[in-house]
N, C-alpha and C. Protein backbone atom coordinates (compact mmCIF):
# COMPACT_ATOMS: atom_id res chain seq x y z
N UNK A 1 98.92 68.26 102.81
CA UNK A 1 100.16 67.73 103.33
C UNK A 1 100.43 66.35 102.75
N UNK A 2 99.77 65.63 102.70
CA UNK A 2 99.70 64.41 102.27
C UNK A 2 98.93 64.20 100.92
N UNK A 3 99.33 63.28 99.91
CA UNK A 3 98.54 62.98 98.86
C UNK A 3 96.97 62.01 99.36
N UNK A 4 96.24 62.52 98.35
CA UNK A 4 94.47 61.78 98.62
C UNK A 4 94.82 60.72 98.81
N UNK A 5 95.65 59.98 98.27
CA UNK A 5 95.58 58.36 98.41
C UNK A 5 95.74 57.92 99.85
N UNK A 6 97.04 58.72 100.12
CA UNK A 6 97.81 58.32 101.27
C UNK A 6 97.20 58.87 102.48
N UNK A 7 96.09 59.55 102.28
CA UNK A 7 94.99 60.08 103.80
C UNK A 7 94.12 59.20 103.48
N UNK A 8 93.39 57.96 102.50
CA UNK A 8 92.36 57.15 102.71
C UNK A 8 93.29 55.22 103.67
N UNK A 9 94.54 55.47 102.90
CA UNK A 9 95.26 54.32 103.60
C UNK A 9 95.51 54.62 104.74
N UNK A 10 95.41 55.66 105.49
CA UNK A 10 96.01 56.24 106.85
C UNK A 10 94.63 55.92 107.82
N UNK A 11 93.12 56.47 107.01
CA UNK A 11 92.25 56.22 107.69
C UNK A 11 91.77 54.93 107.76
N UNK A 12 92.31 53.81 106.72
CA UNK A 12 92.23 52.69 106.72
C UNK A 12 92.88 51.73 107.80
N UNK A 13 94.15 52.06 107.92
CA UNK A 13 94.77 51.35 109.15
C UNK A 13 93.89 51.91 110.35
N UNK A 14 93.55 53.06 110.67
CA UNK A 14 93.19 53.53 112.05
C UNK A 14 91.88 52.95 111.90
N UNK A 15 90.98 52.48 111.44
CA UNK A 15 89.74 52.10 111.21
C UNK A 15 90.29 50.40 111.45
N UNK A 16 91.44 49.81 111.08
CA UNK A 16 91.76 48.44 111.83
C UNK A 16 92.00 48.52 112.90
N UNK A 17 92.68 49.99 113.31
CA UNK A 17 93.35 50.06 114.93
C UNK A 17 91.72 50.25 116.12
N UNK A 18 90.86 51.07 115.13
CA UNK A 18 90.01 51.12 115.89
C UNK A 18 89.18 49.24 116.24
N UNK A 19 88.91 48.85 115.17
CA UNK A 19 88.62 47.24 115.18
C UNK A 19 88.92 46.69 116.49
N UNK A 20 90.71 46.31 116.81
CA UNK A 20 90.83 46.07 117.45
C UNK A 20 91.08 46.37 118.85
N UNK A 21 90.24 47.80 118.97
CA UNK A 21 90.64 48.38 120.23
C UNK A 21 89.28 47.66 120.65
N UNK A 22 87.99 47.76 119.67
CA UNK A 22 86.30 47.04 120.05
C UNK A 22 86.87 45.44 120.85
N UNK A 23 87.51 44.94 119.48
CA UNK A 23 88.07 43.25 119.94
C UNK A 23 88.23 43.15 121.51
N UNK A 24 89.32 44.35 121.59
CA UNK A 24 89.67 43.90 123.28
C UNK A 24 88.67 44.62 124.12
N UNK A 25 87.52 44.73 123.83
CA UNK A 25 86.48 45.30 124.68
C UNK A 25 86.77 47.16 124.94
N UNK A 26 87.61 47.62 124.89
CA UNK A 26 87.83 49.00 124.77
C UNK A 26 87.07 49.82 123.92
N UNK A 27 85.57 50.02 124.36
CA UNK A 27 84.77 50.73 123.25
C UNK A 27 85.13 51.89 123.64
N UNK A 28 85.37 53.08 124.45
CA UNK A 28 85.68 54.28 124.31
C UNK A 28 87.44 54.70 123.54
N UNK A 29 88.13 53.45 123.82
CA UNK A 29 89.14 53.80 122.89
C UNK A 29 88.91 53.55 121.44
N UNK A 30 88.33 52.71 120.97
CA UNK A 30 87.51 52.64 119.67
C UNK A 30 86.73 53.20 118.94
N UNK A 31 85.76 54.34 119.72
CA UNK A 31 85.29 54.97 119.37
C UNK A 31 86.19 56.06 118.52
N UNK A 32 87.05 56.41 119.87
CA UNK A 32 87.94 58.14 119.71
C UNK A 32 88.73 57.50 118.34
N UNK A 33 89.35 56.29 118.56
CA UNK A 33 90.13 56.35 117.17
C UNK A 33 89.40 56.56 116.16
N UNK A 34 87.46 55.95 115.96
CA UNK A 34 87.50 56.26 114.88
C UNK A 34 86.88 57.66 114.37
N UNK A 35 86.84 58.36 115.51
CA UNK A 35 86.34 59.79 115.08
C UNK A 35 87.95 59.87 114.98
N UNK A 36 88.95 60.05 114.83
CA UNK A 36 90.33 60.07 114.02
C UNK A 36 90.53 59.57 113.05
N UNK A 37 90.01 58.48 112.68
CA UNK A 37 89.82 58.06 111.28
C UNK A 37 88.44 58.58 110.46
N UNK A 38 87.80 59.49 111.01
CA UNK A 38 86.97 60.47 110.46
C UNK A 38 87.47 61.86 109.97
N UNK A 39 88.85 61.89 110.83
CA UNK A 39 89.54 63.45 110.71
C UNK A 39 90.69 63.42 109.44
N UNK A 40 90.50 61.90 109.11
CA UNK A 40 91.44 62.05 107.55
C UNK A 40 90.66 61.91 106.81
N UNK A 41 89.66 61.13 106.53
CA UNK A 41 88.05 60.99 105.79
C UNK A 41 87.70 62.12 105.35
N UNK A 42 87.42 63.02 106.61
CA UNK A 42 87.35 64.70 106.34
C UNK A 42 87.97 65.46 105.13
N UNK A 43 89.72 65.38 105.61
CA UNK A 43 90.50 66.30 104.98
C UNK A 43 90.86 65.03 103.42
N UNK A 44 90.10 64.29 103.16
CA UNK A 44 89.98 63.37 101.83
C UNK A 44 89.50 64.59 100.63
N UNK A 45 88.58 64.92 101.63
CA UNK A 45 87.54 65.80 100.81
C UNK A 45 87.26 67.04 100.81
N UNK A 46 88.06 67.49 101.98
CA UNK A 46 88.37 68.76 101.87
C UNK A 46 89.96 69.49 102.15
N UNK A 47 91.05 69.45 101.70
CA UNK A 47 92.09 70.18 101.27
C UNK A 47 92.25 70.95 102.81
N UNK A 48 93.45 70.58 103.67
CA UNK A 48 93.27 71.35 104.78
C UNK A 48 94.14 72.67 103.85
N UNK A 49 95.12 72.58 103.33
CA UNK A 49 95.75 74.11 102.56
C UNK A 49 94.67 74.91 102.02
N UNK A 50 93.82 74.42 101.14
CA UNK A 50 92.83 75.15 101.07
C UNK A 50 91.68 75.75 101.88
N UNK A 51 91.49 75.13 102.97
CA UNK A 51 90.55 75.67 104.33
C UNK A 51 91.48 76.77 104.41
N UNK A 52 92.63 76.59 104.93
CA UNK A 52 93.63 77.48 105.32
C UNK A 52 93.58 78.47 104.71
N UNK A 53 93.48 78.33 103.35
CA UNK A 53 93.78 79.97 102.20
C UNK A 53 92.21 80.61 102.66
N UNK A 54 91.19 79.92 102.19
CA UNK A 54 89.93 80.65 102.82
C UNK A 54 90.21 80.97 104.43
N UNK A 55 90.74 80.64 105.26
CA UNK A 55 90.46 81.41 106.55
C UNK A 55 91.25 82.59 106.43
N UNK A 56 92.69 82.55 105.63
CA UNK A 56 93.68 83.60 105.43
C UNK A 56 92.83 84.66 104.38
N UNK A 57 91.90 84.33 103.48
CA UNK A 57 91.10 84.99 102.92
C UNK A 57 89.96 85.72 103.60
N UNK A 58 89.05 85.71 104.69
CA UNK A 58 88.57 85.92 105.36
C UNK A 58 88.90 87.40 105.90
N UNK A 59 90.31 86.65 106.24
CA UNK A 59 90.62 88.04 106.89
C UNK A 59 91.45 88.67 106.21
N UNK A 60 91.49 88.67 104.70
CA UNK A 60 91.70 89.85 103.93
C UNK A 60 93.34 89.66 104.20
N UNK A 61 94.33 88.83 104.34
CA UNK A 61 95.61 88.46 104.23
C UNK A 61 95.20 87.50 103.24
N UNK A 62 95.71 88.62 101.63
CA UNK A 62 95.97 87.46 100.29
C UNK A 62 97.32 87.03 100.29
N UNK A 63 98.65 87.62 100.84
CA UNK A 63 99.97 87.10 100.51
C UNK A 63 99.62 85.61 101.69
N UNK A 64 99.15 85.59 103.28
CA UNK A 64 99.32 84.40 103.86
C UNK A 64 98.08 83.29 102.98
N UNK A 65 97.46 83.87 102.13
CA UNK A 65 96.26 82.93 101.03
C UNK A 65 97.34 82.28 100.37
N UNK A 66 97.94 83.23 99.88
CA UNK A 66 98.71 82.55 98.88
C UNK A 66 99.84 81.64 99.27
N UNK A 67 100.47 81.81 100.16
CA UNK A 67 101.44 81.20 101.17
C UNK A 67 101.08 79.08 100.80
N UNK A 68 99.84 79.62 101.57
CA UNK A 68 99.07 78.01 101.87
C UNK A 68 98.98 77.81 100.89
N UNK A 69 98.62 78.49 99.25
CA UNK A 69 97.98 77.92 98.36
C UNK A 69 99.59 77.42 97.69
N UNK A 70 100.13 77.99 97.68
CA UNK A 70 101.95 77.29 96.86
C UNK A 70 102.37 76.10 97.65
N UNK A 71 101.83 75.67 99.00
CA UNK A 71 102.16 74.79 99.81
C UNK A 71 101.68 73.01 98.71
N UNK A 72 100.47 73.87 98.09
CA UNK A 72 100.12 72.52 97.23
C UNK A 72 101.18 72.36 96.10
N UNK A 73 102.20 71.10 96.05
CA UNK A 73 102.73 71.08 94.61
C UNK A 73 102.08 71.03 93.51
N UNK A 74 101.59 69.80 93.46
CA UNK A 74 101.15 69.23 92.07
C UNK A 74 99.41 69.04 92.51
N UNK A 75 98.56 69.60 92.28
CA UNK A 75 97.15 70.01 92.44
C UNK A 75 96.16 69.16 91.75
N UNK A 76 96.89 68.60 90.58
CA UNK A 76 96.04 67.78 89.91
C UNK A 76 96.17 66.12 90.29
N UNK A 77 97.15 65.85 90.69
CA UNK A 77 97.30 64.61 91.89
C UNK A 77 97.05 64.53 92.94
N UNK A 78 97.07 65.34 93.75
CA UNK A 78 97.04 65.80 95.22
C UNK A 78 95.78 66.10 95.75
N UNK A 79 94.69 66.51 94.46
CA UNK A 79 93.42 66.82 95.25
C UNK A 79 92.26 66.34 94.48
N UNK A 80 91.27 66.46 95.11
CA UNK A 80 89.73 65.35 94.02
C UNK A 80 89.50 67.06 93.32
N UNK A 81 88.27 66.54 92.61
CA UNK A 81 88.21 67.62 91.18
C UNK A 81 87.90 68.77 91.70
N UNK A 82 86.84 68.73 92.65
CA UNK A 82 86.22 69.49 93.21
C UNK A 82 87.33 70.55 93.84
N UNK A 83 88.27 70.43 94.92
CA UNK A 83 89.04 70.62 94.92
C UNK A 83 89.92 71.68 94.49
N UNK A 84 90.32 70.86 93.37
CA UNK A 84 91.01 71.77 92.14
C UNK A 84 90.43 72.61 91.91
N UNK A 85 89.01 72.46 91.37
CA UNK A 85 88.24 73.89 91.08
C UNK A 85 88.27 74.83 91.85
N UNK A 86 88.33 74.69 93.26
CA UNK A 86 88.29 75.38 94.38
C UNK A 86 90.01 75.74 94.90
N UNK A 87 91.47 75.17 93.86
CA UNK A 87 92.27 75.80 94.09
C UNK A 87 92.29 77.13 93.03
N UNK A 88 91.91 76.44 92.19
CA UNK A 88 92.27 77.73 90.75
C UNK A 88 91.46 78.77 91.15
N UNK A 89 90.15 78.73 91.55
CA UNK A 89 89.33 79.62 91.59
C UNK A 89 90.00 80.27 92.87
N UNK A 90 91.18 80.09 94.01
CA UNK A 90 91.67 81.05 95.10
C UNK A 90 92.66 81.59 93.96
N UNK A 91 93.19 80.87 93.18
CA UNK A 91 94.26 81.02 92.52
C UNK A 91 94.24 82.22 91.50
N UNK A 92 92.83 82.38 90.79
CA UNK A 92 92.27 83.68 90.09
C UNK A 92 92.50 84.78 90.88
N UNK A 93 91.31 84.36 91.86
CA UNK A 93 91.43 85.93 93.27
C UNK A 93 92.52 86.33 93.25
N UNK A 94 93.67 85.42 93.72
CA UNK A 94 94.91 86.09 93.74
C UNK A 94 95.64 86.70 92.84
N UNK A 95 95.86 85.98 91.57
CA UNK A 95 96.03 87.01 90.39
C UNK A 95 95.60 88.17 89.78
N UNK A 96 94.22 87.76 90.16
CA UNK A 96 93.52 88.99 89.55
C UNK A 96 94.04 90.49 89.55
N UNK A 97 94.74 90.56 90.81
CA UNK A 97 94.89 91.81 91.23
C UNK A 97 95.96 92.09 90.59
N UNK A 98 97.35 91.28 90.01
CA UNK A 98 98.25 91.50 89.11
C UNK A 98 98.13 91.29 87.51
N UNK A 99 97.24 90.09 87.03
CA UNK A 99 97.30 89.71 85.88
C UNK A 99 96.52 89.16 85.39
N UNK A 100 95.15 90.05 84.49
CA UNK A 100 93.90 89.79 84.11
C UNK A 100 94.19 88.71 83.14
N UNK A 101 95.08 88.13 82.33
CA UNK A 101 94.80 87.32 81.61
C UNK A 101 94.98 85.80 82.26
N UNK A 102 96.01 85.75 83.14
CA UNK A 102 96.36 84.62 83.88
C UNK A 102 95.23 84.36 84.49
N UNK A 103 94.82 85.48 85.62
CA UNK A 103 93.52 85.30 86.38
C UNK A 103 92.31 84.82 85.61
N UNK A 104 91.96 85.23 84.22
CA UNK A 104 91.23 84.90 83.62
C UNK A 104 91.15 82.64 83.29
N UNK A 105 91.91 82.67 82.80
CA UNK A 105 92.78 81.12 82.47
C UNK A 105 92.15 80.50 84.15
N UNK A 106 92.69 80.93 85.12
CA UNK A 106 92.32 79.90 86.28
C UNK A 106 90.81 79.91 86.78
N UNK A 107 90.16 81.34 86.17
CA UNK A 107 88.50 81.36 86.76
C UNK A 107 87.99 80.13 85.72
N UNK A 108 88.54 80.48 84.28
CA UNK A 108 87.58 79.29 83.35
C UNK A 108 88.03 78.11 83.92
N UNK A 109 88.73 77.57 84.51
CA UNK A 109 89.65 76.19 84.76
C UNK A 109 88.46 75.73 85.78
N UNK A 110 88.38 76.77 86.62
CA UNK A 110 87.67 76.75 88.13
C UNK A 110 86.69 76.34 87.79
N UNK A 111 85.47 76.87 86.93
CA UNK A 111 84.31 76.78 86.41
C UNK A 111 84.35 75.41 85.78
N UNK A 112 85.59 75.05 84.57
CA UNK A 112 85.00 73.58 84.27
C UNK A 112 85.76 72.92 85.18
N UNK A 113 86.42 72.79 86.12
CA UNK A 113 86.28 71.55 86.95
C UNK A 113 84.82 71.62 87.78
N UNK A 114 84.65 72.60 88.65
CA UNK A 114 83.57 72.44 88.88
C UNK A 114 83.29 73.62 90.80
N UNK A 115 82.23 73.75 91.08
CA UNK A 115 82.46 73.92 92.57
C UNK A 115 81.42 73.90 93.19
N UNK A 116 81.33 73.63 94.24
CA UNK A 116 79.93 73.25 94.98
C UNK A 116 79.29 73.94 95.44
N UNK A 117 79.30 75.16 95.74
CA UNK A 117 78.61 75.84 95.71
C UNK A 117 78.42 77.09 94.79
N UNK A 118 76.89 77.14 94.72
CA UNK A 118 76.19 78.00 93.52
C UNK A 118 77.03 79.54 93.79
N UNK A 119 76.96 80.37 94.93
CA UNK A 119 77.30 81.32 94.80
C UNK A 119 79.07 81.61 94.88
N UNK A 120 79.84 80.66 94.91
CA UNK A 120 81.18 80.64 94.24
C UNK A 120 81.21 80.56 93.03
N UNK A 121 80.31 79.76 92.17
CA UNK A 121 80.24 79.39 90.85
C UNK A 121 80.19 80.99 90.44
N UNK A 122 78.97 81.97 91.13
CA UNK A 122 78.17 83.03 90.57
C UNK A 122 79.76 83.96 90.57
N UNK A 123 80.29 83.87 91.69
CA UNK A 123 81.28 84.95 91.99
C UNK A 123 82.17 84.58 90.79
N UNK A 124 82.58 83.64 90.35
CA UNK A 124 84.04 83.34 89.42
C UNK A 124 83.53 83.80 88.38
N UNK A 125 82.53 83.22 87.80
CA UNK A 125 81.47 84.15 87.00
C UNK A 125 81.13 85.39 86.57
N UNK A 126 81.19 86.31 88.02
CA UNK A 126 80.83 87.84 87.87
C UNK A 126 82.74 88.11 87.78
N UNK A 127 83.51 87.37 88.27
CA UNK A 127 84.38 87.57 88.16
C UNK A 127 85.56 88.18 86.51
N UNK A 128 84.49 86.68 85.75
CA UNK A 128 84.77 86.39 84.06
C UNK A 128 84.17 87.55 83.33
N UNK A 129 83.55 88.25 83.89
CA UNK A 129 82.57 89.45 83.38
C UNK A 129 83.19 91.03 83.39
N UNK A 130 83.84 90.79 84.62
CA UNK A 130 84.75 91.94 85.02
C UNK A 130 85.86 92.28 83.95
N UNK A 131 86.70 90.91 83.73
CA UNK A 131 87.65 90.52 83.10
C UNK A 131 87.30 90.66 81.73
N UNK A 132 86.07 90.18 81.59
CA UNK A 132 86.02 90.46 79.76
C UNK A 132 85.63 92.48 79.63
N UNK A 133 84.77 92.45 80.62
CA UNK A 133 84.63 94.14 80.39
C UNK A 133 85.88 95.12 80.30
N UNK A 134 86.84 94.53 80.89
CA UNK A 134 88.67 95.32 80.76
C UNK A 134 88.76 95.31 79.87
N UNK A 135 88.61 94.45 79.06
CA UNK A 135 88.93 93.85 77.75
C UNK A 135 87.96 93.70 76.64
N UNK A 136 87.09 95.03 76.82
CA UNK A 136 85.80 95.26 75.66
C UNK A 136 85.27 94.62 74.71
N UNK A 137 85.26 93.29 75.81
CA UNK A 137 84.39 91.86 75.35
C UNK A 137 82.61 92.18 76.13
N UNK A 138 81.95 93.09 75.35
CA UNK A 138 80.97 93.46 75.75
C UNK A 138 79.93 92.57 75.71
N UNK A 139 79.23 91.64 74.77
CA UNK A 139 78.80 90.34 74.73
C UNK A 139 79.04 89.08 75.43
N UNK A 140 80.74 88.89 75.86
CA UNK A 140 80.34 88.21 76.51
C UNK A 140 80.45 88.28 78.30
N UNK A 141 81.10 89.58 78.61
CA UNK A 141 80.39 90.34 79.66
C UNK A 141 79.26 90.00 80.16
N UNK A 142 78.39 90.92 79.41
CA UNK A 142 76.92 90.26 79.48
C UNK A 142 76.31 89.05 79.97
N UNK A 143 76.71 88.39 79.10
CA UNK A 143 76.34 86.67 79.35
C UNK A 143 76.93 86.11 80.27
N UNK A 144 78.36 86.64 80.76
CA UNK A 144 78.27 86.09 82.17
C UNK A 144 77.60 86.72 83.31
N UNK A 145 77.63 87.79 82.88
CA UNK A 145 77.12 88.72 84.01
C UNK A 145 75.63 87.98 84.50
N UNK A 146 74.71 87.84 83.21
CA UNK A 146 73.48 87.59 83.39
C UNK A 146 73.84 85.93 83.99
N UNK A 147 73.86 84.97 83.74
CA UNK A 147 74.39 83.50 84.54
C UNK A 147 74.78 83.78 85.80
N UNK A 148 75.68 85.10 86.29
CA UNK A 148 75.85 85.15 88.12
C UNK A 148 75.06 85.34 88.08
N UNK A 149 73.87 86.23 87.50
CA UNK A 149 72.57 86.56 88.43
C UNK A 149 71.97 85.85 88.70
N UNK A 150 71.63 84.75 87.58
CA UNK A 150 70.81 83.75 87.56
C UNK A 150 70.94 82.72 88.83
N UNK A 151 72.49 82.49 89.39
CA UNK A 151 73.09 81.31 90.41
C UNK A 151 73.67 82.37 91.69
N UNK A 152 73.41 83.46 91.89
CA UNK A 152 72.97 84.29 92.97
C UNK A 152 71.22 84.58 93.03
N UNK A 153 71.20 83.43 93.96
CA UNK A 153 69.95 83.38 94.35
C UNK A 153 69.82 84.32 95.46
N UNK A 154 70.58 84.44 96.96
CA UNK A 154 70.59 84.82 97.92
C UNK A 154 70.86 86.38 97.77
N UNK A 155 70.83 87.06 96.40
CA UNK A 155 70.92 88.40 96.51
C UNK A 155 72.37 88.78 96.97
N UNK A 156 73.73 87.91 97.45
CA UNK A 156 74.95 88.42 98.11
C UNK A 156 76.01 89.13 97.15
N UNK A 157 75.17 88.73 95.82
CA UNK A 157 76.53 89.82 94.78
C UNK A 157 75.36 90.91 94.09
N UNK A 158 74.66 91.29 94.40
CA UNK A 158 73.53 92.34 93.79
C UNK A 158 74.42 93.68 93.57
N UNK A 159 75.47 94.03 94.87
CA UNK A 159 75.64 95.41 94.36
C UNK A 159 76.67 95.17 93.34
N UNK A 160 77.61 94.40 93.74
CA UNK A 160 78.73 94.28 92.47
C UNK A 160 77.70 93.63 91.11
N UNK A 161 76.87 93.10 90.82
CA UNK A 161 76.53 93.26 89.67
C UNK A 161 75.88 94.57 89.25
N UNK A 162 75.06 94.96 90.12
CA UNK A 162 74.90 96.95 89.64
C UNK A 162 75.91 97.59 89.14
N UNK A 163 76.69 97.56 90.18
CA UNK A 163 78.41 97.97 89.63
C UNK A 163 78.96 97.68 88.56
N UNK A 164 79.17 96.28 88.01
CA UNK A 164 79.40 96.34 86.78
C UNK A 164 78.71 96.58 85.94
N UNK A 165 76.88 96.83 85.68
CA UNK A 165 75.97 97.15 84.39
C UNK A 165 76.42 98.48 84.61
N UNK A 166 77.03 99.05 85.76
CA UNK A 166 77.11 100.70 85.53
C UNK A 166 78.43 101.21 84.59
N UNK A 167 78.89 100.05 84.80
CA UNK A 167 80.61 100.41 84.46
C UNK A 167 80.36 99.89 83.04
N UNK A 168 79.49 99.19 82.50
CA UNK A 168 78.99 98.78 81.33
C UNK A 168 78.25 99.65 80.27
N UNK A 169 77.59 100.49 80.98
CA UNK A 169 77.20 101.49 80.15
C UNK A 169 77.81 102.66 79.70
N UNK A 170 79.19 102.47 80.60
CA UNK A 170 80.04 103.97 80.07
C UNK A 170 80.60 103.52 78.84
N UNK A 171 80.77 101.67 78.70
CA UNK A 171 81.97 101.87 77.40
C UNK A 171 81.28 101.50 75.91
């Protein structure tokens, strides 16, 4: 809703408002403000549109994913890197299902900005694998394929990688 900048100046004033709520001896009103100036701190660093597309993702509503995710204008101002990686990479999912080359373009984007966790990394990944196998890029299939395995530690994409060495051996 707001640009990064303008949620650290927001938690900045409330972090003075809290100050002077201590000044006048009001420590329980000081406190609450600054767990409110914790609740923009928060969304600094984490994208409430993007929470949003993952909860709309969750439950398997990609048009209300996508809804939240167009809500962001400009993505490369508006959010830290991390972020970004973590819009493009909803932004793939969603294409994917219409347009392997586009979808393709936002998984690599996703990957070099970056994402914090290993088994999102693995999924965009097994994702890039899928995408090159449409497209009887058999080598480098492979090599991504083998890298999700490597950063699926927890075993949670095992059958979809079976799935694709199977779908790999027909072509």
């Amino acid at each position: 809703m707001y640009n990064k900048n303008i949620k650290l100046i927001i938690a900045g004033l409330i972090v003075v408002w809290s100050v002077f709520e201590f000044s006048k001896v009001h420590i329980l009103n000081g406190i609450l403000i600054l767990l409110l100036a914790g609740i923009f701190v928060l969304l600094y660093f984490k994208n409430e549109f993007i929470l949003m597309s993952f909860l709309r993702m969750r439950k398997q509503d990609f048009l209300g994913a996508n809804k939240w995710l167009d809500k962001i204008k400009n993505p490369e101002s508006a959010l830290v890197k991390k972020q970004q990686g973590y819009y493009n990479f909803l932004k793939g999912i969603m294409v994917s299902q219409k347009n392997l080359t586009q979808a393709e373009k936002y998984f690599k984007k996703a990957i070099k900005l970056g994402l914090s966790m290993t088994h999102d990394l693995a999924m965009a990944k097994l994702q890039l694998a899928g995408i090159a196998m449409t497209k009887r890029r058999k080598r480098e299939a492979t090599i991504l394929m083998n890298e999700a395995k490597k950063l699926d530690k927890h075993g949670m994409l095992k059958e979809q990688i079976a799935q694709l060495k199977q779908n790999m051996k027909r072509i």
